[in-house]
N, C-alpha and C. Protein backbone atom coordinates (compact mmCIF):
# COMPACT_ATOMS: atom_id res chain seq x y z
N UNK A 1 -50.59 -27.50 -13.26
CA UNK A 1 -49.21 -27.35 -13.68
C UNK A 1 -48.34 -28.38 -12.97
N UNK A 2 -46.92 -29.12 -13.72
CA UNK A 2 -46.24 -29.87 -13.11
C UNK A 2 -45.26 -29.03 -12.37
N UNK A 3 -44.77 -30.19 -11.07
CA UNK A 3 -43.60 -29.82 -10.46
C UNK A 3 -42.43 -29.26 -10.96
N UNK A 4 -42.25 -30.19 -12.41
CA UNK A 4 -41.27 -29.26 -12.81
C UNK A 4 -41.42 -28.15 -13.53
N UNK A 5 -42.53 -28.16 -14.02
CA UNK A 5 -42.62 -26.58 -14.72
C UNK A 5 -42.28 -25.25 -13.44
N UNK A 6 -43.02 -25.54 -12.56
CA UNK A 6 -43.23 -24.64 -11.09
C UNK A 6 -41.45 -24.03 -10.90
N UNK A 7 -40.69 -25.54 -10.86
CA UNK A 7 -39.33 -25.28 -10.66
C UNK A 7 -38.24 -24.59 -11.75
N UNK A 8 -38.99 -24.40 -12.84
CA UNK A 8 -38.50 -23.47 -14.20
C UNK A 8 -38.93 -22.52 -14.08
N UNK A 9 -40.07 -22.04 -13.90
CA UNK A 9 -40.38 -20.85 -13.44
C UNK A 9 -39.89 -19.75 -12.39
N UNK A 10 -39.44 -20.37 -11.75
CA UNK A 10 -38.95 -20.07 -10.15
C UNK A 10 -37.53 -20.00 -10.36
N UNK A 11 -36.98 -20.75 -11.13
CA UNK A 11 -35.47 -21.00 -11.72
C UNK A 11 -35.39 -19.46 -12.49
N UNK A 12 -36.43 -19.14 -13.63
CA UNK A 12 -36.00 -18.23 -14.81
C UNK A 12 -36.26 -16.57 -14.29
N UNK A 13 -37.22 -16.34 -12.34
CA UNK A 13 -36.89 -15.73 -12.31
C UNK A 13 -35.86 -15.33 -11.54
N UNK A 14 -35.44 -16.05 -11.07
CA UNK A 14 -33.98 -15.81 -9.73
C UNK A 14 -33.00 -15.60 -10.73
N UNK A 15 -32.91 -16.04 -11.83
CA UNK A 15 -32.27 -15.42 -12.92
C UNK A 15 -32.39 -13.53 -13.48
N UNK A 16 -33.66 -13.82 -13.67
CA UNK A 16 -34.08 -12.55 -14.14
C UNK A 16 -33.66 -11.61 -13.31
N UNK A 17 -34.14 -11.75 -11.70
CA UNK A 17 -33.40 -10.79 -10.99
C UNK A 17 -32.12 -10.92 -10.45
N UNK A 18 -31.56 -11.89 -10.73
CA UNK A 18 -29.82 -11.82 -10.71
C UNK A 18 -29.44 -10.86 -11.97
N UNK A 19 -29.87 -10.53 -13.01
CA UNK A 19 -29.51 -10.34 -14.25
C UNK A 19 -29.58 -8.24 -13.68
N UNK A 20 -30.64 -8.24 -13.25
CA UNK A 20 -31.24 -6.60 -13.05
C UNK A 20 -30.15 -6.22 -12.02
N UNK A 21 -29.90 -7.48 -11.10
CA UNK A 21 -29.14 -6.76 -9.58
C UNK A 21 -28.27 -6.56 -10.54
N UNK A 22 -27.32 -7.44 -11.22
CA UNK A 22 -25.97 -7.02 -11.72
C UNK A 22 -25.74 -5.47 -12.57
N UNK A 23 -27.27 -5.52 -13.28
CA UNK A 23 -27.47 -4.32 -14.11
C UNK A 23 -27.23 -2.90 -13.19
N UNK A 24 -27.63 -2.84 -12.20
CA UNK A 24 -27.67 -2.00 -11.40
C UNK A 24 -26.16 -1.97 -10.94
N UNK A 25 -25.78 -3.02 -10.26
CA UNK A 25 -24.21 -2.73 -9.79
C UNK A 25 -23.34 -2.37 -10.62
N UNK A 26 -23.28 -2.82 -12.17
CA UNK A 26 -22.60 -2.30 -13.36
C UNK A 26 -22.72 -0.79 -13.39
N UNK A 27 -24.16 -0.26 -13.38
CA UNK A 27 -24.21 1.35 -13.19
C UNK A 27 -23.94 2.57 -11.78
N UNK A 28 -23.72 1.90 -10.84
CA UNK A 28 -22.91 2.39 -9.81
C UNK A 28 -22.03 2.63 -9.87
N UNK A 29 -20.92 1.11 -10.17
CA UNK A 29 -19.76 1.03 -10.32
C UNK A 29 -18.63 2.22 -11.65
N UNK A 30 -19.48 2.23 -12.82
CA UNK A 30 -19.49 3.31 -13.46
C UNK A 30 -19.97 4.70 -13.35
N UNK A 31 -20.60 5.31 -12.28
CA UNK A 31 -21.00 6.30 -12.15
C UNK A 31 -21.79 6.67 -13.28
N UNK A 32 -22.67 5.81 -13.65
CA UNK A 32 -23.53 6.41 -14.55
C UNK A 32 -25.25 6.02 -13.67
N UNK A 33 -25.38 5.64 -12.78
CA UNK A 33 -26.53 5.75 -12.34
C UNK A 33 -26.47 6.94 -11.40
N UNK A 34 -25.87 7.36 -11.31
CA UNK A 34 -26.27 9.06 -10.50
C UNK A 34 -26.32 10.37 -11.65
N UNK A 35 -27.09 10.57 -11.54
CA UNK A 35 -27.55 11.78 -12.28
C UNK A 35 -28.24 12.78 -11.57
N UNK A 36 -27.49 14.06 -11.55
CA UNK A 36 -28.09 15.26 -11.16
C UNK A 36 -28.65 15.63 -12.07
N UNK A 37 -30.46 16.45 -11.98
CA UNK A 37 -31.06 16.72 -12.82
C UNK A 37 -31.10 18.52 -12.52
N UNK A 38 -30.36 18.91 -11.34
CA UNK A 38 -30.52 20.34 -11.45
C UNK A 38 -29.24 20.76 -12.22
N UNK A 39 -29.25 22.05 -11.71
CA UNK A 39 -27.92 23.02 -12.84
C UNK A 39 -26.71 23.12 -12.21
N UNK A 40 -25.99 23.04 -13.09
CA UNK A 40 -24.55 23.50 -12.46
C UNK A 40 -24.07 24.52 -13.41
N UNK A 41 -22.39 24.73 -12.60
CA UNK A 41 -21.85 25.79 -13.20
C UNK A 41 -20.10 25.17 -13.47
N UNK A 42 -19.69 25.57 -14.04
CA UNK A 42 -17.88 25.25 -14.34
C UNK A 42 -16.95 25.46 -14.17
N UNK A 43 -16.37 25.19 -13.59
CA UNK A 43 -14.87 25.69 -13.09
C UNK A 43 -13.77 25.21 -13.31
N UNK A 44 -12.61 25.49 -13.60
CA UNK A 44 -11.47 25.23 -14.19
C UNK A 44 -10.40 24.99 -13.23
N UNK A 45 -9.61 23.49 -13.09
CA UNK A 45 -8.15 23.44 -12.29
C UNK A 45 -7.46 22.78 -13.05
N UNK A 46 -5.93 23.62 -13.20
CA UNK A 46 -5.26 23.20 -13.86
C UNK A 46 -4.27 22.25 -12.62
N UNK A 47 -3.90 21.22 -13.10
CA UNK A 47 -2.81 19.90 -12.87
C UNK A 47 -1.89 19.42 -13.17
N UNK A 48 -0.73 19.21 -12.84
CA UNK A 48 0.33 19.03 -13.44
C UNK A 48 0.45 17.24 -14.19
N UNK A 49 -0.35 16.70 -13.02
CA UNK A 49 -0.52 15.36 -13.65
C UNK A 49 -2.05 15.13 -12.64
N UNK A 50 -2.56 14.77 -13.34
CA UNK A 50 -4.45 14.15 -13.30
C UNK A 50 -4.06 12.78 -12.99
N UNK A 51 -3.29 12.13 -13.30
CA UNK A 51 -3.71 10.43 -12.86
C UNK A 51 -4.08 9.94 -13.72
N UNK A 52 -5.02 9.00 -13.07
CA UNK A 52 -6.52 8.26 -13.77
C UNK A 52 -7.27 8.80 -13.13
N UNK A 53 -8.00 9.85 -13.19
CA UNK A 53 -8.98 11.04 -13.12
C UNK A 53 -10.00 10.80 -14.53
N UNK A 54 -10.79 10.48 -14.43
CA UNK A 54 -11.54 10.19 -15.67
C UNK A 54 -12.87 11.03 -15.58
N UNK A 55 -13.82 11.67 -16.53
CA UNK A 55 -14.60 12.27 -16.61
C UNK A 55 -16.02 11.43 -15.81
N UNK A 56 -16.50 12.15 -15.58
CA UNK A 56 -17.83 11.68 -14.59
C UNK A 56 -17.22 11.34 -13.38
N UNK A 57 -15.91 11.60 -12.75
CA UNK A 57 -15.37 11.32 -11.36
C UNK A 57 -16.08 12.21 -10.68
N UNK A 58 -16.52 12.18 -9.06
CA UNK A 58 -16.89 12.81 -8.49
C UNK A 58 -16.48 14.15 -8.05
N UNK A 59 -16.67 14.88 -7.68
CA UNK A 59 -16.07 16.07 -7.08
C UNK A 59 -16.65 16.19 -5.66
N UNK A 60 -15.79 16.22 -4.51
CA UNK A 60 -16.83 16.52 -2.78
C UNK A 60 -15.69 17.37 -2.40
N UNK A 61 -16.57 17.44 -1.15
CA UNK A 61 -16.03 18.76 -0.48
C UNK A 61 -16.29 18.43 1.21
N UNK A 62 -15.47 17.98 1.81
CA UNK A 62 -15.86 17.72 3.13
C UNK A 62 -16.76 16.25 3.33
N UNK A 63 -16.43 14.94 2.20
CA UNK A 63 -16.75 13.89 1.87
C UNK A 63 -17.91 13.62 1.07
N UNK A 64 -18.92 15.40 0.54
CA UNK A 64 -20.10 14.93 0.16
C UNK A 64 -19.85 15.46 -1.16
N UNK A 65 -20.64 14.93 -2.06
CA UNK A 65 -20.56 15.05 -3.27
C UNK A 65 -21.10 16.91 -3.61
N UNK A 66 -20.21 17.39 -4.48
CA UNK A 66 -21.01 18.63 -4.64
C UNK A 66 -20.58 18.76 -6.24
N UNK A 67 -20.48 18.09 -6.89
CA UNK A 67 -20.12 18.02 -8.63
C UNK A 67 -19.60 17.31 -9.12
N UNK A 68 -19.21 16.79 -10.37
CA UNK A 68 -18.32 15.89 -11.02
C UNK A 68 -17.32 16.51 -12.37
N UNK A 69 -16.93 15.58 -12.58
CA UNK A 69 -15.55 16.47 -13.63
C UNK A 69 -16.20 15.93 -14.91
N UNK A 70 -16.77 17.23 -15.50
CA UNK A 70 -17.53 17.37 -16.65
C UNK A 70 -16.36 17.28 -18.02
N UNK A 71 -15.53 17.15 -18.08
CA UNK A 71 -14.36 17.42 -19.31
C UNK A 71 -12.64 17.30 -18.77
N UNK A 72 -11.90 16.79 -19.16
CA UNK A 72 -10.63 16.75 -19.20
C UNK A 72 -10.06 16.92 -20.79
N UNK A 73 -8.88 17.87 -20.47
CA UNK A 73 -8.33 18.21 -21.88
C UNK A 73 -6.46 18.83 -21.44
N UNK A 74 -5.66 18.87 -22.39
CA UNK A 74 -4.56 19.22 -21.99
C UNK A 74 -4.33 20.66 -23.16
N UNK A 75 -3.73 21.62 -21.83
CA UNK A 75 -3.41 23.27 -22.53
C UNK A 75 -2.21 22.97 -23.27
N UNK A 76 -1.73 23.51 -24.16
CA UNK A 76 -0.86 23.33 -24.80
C UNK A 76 -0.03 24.95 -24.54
N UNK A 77 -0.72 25.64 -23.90
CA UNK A 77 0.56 26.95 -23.67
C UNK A 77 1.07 26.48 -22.76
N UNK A 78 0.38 25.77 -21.42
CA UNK A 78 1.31 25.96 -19.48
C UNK A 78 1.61 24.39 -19.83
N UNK A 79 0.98 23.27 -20.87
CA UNK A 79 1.44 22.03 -20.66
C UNK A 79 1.34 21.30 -19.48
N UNK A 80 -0.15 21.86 -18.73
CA UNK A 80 -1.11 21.22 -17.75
C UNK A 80 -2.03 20.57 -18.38
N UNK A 81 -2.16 19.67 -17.70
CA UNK A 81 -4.19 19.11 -17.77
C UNK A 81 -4.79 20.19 -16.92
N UNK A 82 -6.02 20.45 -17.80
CA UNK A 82 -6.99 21.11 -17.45
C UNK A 82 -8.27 19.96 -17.06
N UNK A 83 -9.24 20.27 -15.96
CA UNK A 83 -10.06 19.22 -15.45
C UNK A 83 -11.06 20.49 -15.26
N UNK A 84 -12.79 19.88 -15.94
CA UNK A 84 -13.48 21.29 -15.94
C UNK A 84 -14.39 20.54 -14.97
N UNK A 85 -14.75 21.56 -13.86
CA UNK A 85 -15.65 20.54 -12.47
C UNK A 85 -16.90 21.25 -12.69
N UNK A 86 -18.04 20.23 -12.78
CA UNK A 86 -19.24 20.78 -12.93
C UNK A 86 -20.15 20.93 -11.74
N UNK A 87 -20.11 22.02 -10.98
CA UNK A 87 -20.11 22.05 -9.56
C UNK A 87 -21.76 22.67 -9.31
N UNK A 88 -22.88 21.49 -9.04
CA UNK A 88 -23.94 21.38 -8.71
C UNK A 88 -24.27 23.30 -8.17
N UNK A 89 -25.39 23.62 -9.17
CA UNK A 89 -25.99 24.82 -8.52
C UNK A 89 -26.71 25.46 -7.22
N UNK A 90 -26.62 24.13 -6.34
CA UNK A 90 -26.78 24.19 -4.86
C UNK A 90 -26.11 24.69 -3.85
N UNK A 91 -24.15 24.52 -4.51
CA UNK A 91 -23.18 24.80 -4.02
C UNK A 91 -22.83 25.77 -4.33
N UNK A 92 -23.13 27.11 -4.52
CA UNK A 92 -22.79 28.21 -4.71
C UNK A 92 -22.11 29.43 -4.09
N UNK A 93 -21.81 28.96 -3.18
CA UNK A 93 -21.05 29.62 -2.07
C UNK A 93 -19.47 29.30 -1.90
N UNK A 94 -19.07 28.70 -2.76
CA UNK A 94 -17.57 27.97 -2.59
C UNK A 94 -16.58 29.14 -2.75
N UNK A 95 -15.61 29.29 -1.81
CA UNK A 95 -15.09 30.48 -1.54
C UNK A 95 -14.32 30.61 -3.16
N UNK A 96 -13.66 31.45 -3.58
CA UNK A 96 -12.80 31.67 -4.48
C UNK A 96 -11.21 31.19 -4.34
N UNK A 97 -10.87 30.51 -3.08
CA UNK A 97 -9.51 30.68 -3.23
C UNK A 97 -9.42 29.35 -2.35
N UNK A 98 -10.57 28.20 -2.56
CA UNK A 98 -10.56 27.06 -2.41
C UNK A 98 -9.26 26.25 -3.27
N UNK A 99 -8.89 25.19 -2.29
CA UNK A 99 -7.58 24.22 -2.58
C UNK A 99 -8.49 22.73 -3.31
N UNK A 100 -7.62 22.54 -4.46
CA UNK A 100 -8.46 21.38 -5.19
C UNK A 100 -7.57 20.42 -5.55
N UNK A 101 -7.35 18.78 -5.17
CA UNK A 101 -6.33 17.81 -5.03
C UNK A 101 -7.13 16.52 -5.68
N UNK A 102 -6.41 15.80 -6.42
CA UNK A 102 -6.68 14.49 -6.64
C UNK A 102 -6.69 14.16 -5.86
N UNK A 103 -7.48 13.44 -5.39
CA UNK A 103 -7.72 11.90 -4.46
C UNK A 103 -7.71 10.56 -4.79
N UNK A 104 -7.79 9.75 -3.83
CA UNK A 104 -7.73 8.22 -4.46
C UNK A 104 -8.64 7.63 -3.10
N UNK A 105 -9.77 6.91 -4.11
CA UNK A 105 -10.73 6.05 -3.10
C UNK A 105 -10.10 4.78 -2.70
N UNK A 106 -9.85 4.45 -1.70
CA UNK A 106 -8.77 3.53 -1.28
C UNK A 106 -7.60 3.23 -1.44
N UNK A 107 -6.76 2.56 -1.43
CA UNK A 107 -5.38 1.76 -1.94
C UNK A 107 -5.09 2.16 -3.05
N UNK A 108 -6.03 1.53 -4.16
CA UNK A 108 -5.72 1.36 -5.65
C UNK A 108 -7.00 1.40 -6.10
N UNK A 109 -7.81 2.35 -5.23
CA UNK A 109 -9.56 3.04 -5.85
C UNK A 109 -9.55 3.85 -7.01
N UNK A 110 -11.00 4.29 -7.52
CA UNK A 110 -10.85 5.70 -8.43
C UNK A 110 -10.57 6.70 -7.60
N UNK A 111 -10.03 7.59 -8.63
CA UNK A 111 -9.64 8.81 -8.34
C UNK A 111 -10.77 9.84 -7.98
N UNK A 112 -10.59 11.08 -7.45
CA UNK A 112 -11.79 11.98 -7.76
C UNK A 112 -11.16 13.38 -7.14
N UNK A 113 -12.20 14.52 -7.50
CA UNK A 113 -11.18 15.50 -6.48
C UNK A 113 -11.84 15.90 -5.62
N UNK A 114 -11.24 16.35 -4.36
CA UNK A 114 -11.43 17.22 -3.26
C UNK A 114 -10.93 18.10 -3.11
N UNK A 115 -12.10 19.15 -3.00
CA UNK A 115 -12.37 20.30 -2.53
C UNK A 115 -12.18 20.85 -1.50
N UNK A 116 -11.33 21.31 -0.65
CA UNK A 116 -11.03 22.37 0.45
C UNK A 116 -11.27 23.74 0.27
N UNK A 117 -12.15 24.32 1.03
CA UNK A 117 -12.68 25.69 1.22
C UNK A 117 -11.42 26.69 1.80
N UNK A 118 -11.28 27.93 1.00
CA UNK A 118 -10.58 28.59 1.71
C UNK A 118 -11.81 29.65 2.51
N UNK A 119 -10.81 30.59 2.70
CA UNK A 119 -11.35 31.24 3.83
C UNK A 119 -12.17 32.76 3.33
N UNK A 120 -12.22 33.22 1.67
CA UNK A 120 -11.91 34.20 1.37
C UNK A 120 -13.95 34.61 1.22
N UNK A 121 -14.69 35.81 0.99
CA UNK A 121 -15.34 36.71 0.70
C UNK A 121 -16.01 36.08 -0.56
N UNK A 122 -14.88 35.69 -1.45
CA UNK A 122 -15.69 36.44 -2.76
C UNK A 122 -15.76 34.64 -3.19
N UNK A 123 -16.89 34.10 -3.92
CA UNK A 123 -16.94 32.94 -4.44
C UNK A 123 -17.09 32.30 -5.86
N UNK A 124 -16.72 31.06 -6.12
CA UNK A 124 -16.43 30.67 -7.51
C UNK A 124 -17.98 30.87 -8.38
N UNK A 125 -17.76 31.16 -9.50
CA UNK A 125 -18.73 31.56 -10.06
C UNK A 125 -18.70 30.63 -11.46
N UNK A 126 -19.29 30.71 -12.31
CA UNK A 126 -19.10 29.96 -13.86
C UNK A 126 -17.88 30.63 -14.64
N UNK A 127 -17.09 29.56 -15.10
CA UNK A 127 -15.97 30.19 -15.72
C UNK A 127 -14.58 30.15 -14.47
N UNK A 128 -14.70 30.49 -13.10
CA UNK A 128 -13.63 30.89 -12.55
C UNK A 128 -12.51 29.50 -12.56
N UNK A 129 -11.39 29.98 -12.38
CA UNK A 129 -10.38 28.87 -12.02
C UNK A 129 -9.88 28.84 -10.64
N UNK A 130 -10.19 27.90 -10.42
CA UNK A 130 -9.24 27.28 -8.83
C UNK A 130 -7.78 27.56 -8.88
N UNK A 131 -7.25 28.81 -8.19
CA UNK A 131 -5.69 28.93 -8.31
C UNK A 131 -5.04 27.79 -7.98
N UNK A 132 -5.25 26.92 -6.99
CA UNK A 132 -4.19 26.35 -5.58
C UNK A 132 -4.24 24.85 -6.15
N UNK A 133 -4.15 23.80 -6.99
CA UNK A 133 -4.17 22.71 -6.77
C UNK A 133 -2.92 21.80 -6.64
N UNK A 134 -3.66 20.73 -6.27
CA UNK A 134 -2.41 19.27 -6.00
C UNK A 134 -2.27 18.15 -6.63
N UNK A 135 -1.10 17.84 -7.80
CA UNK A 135 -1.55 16.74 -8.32
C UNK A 135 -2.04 15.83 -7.86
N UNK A 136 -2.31 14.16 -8.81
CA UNK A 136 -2.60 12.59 -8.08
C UNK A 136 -1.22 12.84 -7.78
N UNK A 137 -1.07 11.90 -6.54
CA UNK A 137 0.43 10.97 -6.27
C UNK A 137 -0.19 9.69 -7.60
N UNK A 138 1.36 9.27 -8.03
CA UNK A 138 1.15 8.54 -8.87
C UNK A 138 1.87 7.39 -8.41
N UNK A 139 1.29 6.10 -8.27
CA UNK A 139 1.83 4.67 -7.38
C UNK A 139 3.46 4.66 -7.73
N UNK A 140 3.20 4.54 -9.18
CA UNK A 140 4.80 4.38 -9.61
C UNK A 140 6.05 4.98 -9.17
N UNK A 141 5.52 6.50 -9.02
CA UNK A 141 6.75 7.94 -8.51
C UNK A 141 7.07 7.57 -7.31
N UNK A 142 5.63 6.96 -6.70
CA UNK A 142 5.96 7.26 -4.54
C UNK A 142 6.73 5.84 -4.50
N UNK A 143 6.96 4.43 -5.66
CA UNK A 143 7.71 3.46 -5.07
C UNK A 143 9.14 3.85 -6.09
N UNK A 144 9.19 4.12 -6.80
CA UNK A 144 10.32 4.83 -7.78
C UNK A 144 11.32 5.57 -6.83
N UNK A 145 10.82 6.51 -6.18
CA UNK A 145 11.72 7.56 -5.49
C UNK A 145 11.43 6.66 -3.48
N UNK A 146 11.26 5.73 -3.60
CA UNK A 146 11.21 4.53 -2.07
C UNK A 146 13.05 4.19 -2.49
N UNK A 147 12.87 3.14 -3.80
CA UNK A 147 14.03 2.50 -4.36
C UNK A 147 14.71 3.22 -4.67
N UNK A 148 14.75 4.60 -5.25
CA UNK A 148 16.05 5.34 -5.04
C UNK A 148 16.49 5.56 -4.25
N UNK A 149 15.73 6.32 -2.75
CA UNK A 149 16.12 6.74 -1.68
C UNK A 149 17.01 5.50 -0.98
N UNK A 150 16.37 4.37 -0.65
CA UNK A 150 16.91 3.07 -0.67
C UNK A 150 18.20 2.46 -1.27
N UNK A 151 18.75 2.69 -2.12
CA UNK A 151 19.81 3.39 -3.12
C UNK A 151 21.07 3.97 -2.62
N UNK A 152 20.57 5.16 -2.75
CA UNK A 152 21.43 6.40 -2.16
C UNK A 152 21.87 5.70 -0.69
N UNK A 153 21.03 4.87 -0.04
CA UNK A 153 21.39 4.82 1.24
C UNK A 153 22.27 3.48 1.78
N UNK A 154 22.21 2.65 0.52
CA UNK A 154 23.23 1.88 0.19
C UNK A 154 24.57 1.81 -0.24
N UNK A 155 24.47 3.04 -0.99
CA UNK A 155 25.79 3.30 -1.34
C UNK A 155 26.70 4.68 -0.30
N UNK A 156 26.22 4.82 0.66
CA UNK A 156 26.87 5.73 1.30
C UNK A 156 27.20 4.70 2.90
């Protein structure tokens, strides 16, 4: 074989596996390469505003993953988003009167929610709803109401 064939070869696969690494980081980055293959169960928090909360966001609890948000939809009686968390059948002990908040993975990361345990006896089961939650802060509101306050404090 020639030198240069050797060097096409060697060329088409540093390609090939540039092509797979990217494949892989594309499916991280989307949360579609994690897949739980055991069972979960569903639970319901209603929100006054979700954000960019998008379905397949994570759900943790003390930083570790314990479900993801299986469905988003908006009630039309309370005129909440509803966010349905599909909370891994491992975690079955989650108190009933647990606190549930949008989060934000960095600065200007995805969103996801966290889970705070309350203190209570009795625990979430399939079907139950999370009484206690906290919307996203939304970038726009927290510099919106900066420049008003800013404002007000100009003119007085």
């Amino acid at each position: 074989m020639s030198k240069m064939r050797q060097i096409e070869i060697l060329v088409g696969a540093f390609m090939a596996a540039g092509f797979v690494a990217l494949f892989f980081l594309a499916m991280q980055v989307s949360n579609l390469g994690t897949v739980n293959t055991g069972g979960s169960y569903k639970v319901l928090a209603r929100f006054d505003n979700i954000g960019g909360l998008k379905v397949k966001s994570p759900v943790t609890m003390a930083g570790v993953e314990v479900g993801r948000v299986v469905d988003i939809y908006y009630d039309r009686k309370d005129f909440r988003a509803v966010a349905v968390l599909g909370i891994y059948s491992q975690y079955d002990g989650i108190p009933d009167d647990t606190f549930a908040k949008i989060l934000t993975a960095g600065l200007l990361g995805e969103q996801y929610v966290g889970l705070d345990p309350g203190g209570s006896d009795q625990v979430l089961g399939d079907g139950s709803e999370i009484p206690i939650t906290q919307s996203a802060l939304v970038l726009e509101e927290i510099i919106g109401q900066f420049i008003y306050g800013k404002a007000q404090e100009g003119a007085n």
